[in-house]
C-alpha atoms as a PDB file:
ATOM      1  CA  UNK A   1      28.387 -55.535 -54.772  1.00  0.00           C
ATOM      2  CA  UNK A   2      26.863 -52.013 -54.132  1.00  0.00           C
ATOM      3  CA  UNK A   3      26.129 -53.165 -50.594  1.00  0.00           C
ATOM      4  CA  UNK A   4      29.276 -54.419 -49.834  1.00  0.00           C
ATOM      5  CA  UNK A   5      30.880 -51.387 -50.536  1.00  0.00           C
ATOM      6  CA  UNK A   6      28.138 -49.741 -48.480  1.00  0.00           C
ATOM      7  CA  UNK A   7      29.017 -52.271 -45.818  1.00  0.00           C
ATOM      8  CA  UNK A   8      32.969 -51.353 -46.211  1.00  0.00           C
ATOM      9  CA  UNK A   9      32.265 -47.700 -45.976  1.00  0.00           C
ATOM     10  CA  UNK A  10      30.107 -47.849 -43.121  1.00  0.00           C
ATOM     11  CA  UNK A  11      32.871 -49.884 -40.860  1.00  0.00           C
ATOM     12  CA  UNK A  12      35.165 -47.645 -42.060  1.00  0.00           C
ATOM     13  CA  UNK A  13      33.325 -44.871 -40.767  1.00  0.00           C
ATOM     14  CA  UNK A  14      33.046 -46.549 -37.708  1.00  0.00           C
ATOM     15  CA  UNK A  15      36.815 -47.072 -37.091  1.00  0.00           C
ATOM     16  CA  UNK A  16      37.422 -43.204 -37.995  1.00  0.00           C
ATOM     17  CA  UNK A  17      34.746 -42.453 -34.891  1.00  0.00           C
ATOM     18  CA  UNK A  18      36.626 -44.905 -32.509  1.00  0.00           C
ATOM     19  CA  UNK A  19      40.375 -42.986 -33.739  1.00  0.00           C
ATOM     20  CA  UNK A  20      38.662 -40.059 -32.506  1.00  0.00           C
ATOM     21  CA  UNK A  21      37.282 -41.023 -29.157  1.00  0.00           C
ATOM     22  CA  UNK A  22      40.625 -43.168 -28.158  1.00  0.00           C
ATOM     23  CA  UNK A  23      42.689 -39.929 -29.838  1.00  0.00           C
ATOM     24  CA  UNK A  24      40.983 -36.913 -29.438  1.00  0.00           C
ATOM     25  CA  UNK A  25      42.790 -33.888 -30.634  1.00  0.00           C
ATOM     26  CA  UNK A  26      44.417 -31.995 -27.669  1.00  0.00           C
ATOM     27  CA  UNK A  27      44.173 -28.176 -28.470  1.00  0.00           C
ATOM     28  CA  UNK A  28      46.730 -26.132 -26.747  1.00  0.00           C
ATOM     29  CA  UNK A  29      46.221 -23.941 -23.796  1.00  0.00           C
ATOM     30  CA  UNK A  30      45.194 -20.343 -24.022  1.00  0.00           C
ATOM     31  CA  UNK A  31      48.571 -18.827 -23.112  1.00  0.00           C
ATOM     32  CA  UNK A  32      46.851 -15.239 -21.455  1.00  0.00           C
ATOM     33  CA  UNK A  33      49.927 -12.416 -22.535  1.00  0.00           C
ATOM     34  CA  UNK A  34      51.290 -10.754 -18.921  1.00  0.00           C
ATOM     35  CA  UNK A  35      50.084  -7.334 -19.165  1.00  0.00           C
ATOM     36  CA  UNK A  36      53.089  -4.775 -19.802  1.00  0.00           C
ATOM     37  CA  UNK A  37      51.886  -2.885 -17.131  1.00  0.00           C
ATOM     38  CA  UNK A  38      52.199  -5.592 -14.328  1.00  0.00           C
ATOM     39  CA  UNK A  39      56.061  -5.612 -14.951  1.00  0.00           C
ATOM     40  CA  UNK A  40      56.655  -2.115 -14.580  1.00  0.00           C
ATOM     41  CA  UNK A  41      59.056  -1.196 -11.804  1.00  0.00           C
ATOM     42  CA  UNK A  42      58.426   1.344  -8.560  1.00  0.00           C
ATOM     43  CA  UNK A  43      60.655   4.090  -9.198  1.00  0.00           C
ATOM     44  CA  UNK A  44      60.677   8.288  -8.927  1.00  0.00           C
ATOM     45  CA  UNK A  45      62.507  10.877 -11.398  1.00  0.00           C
ATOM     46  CA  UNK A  46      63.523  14.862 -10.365  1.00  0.00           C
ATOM     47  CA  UNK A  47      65.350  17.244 -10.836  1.00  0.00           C
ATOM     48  CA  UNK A  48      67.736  18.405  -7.669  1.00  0.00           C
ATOM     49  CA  UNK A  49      70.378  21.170  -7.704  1.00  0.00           C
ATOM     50  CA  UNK A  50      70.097  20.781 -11.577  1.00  0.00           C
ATOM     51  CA  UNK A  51      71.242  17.044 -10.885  1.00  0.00           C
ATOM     52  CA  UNK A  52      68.752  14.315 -12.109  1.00  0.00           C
ATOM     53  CA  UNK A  53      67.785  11.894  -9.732  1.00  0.00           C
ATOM     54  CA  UNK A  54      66.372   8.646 -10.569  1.00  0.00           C
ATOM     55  CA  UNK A  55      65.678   6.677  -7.890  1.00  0.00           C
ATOM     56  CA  UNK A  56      63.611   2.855  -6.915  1.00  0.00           C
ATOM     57  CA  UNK A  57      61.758   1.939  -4.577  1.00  0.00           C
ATOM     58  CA  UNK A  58      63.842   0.529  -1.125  1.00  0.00           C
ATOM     59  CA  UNK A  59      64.214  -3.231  -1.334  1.00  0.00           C
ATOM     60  CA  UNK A  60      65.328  -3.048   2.519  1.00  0.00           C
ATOM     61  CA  UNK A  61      62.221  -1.844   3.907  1.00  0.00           C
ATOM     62  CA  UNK A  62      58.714  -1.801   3.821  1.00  0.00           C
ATOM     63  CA  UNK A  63      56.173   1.059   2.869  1.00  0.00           C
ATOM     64  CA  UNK A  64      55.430   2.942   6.543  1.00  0.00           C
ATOM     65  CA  UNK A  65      52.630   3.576   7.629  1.00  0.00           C
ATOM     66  CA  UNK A  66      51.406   6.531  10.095  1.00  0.00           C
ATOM     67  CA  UNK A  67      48.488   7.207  12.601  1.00  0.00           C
ATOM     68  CA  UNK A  68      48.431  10.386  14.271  1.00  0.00           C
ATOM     69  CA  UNK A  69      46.289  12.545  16.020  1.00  0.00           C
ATOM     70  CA  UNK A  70      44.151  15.182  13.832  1.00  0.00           C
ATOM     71  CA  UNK A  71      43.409  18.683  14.439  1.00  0.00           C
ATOM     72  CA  UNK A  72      46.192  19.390  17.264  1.00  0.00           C
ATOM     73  CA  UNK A  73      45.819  22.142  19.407  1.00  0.00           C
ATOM     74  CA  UNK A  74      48.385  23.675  22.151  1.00  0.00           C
ATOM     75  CA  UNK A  75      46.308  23.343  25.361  1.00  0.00           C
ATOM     76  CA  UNK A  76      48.787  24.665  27.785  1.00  0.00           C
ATOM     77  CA  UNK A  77      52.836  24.884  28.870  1.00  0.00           C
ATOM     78  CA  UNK A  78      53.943  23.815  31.845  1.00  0.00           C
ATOM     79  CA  UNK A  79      57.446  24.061  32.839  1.00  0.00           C
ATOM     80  CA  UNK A  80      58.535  23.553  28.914  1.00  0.00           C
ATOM     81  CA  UNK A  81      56.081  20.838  28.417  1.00  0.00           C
ATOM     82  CA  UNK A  82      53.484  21.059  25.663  1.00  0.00           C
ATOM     83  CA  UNK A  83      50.219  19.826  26.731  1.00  0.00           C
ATOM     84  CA  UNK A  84      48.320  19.074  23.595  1.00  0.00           C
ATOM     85  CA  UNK A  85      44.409  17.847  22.427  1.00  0.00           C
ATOM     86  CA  UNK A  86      42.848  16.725  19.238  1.00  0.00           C
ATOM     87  CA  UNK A  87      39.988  15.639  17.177  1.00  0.00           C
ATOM     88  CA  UNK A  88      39.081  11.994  18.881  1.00  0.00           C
ATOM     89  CA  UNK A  89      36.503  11.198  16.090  1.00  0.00           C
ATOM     90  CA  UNK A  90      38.909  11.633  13.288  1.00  0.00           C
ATOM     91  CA  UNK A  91      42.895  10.041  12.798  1.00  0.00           C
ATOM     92  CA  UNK A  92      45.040  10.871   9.968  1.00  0.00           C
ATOM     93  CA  UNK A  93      46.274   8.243   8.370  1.00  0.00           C
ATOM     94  CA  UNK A  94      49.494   8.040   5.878  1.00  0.00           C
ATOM     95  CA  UNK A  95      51.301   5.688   3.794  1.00  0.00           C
ATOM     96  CA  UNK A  96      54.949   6.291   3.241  1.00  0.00           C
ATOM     97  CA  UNK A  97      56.958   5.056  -0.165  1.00  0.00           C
ATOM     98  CA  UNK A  98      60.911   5.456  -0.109  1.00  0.00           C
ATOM     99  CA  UNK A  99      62.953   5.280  -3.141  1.00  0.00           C
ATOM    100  CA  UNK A 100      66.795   5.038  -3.108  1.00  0.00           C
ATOM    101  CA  UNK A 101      69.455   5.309  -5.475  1.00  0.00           C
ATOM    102  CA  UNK A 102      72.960   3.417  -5.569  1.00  0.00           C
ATOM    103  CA  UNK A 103      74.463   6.489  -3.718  1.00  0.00           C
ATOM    104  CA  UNK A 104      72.076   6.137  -0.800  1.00  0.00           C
ATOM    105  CA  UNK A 105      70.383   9.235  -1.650  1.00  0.00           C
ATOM    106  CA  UNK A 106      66.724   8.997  -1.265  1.00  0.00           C
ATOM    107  CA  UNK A 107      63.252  10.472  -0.826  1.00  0.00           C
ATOM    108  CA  UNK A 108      60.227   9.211   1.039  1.00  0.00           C
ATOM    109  CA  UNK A 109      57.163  10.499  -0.515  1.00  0.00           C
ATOM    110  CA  UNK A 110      53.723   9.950   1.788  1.00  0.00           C
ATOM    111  CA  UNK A 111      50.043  10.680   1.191  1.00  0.00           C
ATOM    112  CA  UNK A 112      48.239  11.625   4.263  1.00  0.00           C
ATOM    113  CA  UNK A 113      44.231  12.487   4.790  1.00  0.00           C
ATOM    114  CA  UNK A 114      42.070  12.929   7.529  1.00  0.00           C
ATOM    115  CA  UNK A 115      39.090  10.370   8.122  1.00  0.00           C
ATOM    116  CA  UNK A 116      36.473  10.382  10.601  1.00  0.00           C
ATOM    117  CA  UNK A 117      37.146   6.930  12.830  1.00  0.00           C
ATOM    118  CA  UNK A 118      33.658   5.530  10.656  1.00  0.00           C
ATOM    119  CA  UNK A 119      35.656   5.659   7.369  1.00  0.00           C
ATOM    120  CA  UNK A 120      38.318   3.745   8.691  1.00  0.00           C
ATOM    121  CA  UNK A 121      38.748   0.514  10.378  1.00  0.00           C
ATOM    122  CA  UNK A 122      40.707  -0.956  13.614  1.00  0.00           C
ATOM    123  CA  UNK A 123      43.740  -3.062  11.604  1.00  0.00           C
ATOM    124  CA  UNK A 124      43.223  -6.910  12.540  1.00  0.00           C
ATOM    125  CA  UNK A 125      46.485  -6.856  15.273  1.00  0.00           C
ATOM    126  CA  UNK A 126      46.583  -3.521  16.410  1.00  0.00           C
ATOM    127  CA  UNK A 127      43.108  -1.940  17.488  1.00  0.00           C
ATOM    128  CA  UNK A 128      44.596   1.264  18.620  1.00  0.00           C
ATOM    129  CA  UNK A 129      45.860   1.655  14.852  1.00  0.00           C
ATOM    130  CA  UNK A 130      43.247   2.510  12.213  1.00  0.00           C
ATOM    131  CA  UNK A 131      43.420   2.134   8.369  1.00  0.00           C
ATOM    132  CA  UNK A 132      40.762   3.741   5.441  1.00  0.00           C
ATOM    133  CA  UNK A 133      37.592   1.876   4.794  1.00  0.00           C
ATOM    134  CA  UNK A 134      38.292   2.580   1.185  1.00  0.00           C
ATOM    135  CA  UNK A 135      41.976   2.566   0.281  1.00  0.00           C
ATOM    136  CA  UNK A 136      41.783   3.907  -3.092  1.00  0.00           C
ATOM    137  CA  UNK A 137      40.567   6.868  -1.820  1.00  0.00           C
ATOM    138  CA  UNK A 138      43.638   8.568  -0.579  1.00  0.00           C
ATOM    139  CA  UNK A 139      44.979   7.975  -5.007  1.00  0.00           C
ATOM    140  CA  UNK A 140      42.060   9.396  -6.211  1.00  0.00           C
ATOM    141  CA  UNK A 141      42.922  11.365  -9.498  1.00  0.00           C
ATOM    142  CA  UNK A 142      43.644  14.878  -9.062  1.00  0.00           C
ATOM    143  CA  UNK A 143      46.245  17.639  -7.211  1.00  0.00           C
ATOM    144  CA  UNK A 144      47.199  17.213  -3.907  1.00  0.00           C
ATOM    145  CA  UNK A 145      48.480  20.163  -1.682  1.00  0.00           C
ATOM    146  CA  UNK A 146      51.671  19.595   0.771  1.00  0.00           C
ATOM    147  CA  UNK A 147      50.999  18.856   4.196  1.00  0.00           C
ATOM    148  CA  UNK A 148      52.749  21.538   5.969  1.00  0.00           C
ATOM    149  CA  UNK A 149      51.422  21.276   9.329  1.00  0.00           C
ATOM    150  CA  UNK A 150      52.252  17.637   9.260  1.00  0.00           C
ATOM    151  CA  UNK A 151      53.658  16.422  12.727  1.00  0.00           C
ATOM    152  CA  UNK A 152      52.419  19.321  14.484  1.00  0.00           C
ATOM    153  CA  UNK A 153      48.779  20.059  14.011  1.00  0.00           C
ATOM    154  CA  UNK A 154      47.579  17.221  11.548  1.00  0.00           C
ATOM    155  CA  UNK A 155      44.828  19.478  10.127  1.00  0.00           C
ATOM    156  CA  UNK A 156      46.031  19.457   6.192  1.00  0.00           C
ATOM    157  CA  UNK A 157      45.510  16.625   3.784  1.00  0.00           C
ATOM    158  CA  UNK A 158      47.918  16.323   1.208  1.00  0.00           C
ATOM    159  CA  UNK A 159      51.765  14.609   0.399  1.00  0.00           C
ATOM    160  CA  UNK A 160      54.724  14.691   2.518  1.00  0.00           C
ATOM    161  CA  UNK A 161      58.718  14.876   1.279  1.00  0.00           C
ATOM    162  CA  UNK A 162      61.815  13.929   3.524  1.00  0.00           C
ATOM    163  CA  UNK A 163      65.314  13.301   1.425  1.00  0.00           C
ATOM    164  CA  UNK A 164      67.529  11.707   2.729  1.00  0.00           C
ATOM    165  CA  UNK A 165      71.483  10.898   1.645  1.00  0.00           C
ATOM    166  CA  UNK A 166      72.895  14.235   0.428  1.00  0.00           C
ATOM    167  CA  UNK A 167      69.916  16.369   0.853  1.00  0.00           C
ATOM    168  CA  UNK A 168      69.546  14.984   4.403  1.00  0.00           C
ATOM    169  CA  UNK A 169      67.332  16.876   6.201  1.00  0.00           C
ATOM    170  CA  UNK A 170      65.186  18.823   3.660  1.00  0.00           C
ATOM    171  CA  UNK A 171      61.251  17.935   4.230  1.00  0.00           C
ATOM    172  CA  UNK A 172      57.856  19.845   3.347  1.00  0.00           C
ATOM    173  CA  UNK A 173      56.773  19.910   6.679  1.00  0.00           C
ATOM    174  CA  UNK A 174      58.286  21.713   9.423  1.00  0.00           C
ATOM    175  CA  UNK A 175      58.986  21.266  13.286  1.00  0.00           C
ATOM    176  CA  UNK A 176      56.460  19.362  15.267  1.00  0.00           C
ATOM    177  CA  UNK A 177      56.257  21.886  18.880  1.00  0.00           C
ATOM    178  CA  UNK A 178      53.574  23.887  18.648  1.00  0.00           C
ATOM    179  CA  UNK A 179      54.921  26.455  21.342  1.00  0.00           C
ATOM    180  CA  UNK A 180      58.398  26.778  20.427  1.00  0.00           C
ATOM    181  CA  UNK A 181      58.226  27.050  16.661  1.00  0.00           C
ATOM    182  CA  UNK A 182      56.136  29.623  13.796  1.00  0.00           C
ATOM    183  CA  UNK A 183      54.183  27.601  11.587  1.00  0.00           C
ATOM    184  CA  UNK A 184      55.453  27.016   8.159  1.00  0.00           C
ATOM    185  CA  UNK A 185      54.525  30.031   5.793  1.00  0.00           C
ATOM    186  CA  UNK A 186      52.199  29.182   2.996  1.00  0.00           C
ATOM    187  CA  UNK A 187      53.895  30.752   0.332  1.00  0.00           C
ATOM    188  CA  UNK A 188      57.056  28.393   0.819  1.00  0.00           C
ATOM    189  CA  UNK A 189      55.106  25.717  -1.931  1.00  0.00           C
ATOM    190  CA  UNK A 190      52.779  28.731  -3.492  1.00  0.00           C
ATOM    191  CA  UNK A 191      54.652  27.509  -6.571  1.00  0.00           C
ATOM    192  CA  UNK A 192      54.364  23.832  -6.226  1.00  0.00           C
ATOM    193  CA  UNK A 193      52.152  21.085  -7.557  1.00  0.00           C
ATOM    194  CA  UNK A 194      51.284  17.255  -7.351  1.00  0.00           C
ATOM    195  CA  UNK A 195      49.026  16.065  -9.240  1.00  0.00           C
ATOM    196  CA  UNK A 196      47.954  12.093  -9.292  1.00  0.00           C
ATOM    197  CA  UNK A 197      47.468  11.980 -13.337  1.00  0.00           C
ATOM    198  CA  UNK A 198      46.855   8.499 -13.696  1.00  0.00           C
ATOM    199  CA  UNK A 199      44.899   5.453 -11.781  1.00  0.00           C
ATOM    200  CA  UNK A 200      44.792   2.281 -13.649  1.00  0.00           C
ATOM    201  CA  UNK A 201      43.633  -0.843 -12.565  1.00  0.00           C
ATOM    202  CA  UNK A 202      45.870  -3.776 -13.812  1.00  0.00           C
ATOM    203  CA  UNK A 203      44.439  -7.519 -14.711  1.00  0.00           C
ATOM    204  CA  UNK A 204      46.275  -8.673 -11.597  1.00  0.00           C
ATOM    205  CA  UNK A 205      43.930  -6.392  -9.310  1.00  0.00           C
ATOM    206  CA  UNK A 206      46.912  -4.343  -8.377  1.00  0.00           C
ATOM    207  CA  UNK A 207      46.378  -0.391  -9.602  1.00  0.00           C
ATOM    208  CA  UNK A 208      49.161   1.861 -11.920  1.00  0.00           C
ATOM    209  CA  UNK A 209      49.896   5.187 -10.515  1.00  0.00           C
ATOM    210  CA  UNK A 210      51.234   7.697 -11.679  1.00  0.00           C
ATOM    211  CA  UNK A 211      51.784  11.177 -10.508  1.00  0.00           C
ATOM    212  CA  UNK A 212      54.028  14.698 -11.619  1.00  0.00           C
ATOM    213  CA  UNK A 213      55.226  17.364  -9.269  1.00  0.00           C
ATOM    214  CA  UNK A 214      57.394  20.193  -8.238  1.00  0.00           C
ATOM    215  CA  UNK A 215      58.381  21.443  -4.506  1.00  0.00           C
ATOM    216  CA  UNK A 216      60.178  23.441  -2.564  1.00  0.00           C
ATOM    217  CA  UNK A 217      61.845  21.628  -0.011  1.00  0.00           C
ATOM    218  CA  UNK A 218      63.573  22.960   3.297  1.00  0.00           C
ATOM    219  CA  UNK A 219      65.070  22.417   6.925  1.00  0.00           C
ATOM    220  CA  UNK A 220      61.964  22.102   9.514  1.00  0.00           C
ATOM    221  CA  UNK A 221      62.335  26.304  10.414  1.00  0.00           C
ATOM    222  CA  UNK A 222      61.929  27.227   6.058  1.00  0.00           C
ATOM    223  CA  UNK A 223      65.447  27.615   5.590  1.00  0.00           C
ATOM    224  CA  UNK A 224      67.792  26.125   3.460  1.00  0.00           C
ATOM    225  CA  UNK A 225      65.427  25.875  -0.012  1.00  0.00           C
ATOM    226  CA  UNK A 226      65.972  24.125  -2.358  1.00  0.00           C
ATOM    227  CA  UNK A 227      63.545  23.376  -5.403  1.00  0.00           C
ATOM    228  CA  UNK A 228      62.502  19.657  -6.831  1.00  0.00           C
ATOM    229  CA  UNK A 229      61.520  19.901 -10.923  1.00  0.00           C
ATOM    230  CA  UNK A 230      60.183  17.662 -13.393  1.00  0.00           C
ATOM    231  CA  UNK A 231      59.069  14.916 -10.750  1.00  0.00           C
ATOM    232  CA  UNK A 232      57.777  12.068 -11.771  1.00  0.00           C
ATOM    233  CA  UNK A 233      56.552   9.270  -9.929  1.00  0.00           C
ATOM    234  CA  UNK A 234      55.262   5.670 -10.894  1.00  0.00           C
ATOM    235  CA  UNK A 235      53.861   2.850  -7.885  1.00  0.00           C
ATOM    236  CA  UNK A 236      52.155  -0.197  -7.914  1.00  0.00           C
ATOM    237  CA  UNK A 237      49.548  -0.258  -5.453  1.00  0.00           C
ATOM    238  CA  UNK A 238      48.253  -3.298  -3.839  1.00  0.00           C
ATOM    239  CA  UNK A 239      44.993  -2.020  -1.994  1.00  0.00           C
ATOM    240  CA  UNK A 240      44.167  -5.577  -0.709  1.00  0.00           C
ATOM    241  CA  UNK A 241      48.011  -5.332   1.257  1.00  0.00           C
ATOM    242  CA  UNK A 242      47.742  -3.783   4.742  1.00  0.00           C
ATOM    243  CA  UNK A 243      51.083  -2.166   3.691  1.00  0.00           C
ATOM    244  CA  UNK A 244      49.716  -1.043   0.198  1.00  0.00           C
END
């Protein structure tokens, strides 16, 4: 009798193992949570004429980017013409990000920096047109100066404003001849800062930045200021995009 039961129990047993293999339990998928971080929006806060300005990033067009020639110097004038030469072995390159509002009022904010042509790279289509080895490089943590000479002489690293909409017009930089036109004085953003306060890489592969700042902001000749408070900017960047 005992080894009947035996018997019973083993076939049992048996059946139980062959539930399992024609049934086996199906666990459910590992669901990974979207970071917070990824959904974040593009956008820009300031300060304006003691009007706040929020502002996102244009839907309508693309980030711009900018080659130009570094280190400009006026070689000579001849009959009004400006005759001009630079640094061949360097290029500064810039990436441009414009953020709008619903009243078309906007501001373009660009990070430019000099590299010698062996930190950089010809871009795939366009081999006159050079882009940074190392993208991250131009977010690096840390303040940034404005780039007053931009357009002109290309010799300062640094950010770059230009409004647009009601404040059409006002820019950090000034006038691009070099023979017609005073340089921008120095102590027109002596009481301005941007500082790049956060760099975060993102599961995605994409980085969070985030950056604070105050200007002074102005027609090309200095005139016409007008101060920007309690900036704050927040981008996505996508350093594996051309475009960023």
């Amino acid at each position: 009798m005992k080894t009947k039961k035996l018997i019973g129990l083993a076939i049992a047993l048996l059946c139980l193992a062959a539930c399992k293999k024609e049934n086996p339990i199906i666990e459910p998928p590992v669901i990974e949570k979207t970071d917070p971080l990824e959904l974040l929006k593009d956008s820009v806060s300031y300060i304006i004429d003691g009007k706040q300005m929020v502002q996102k990033k244009s839907q309508t067009r693309s980030n711009s980017l900018r080659n130009a020639v570094a280190n400009v110097n006026l070689d000579s004038l001849v009959k009004q013409k400006e005759y001009t030469s630079g640094d061949k072995d360097s290029v500064m390159f810039g990436v441009g990000f414009l953020f709008e509002d619903g009243n078309r009022n906007g501001i373009e904010i660009s990070f430019l920096k000099k590299y010698n042509k062996n930190q950089a790279q010809p871009e795939t289509n366009q081999t006159n047109f050079f882009v940074p080895k190392n993208k991250l490089d131009l977010f690096s943590v840390g303040e940034r100066k404005f780039a007053m000479d931009f357009s002109r002489n290309n010799s300062q690293n640094g950010v770059l404003f230009e409004l647009s909409g009601d404040n059409y017009g006002l820019q950090t930089n000034g006038y691009s001849s070099l023979a017609y036109h005073a340089p921008l004085k120095p102590e027109l953003q002596s009481q301005s800062k941007f500082e790049i306060t956060n760099l975060q890489k993102l599961k995605s592969g994409k980085y969070l930045l985030e950056a604070k700042f105050n200007a002074s902001v102005y027609r090309a000749d200095g005139t016409n200021i007008k101060k920007i408070e309690n900036g704050y900017l927040r981008l996505i960047i996508h350093p594996e995009n051309l475009y960023f």
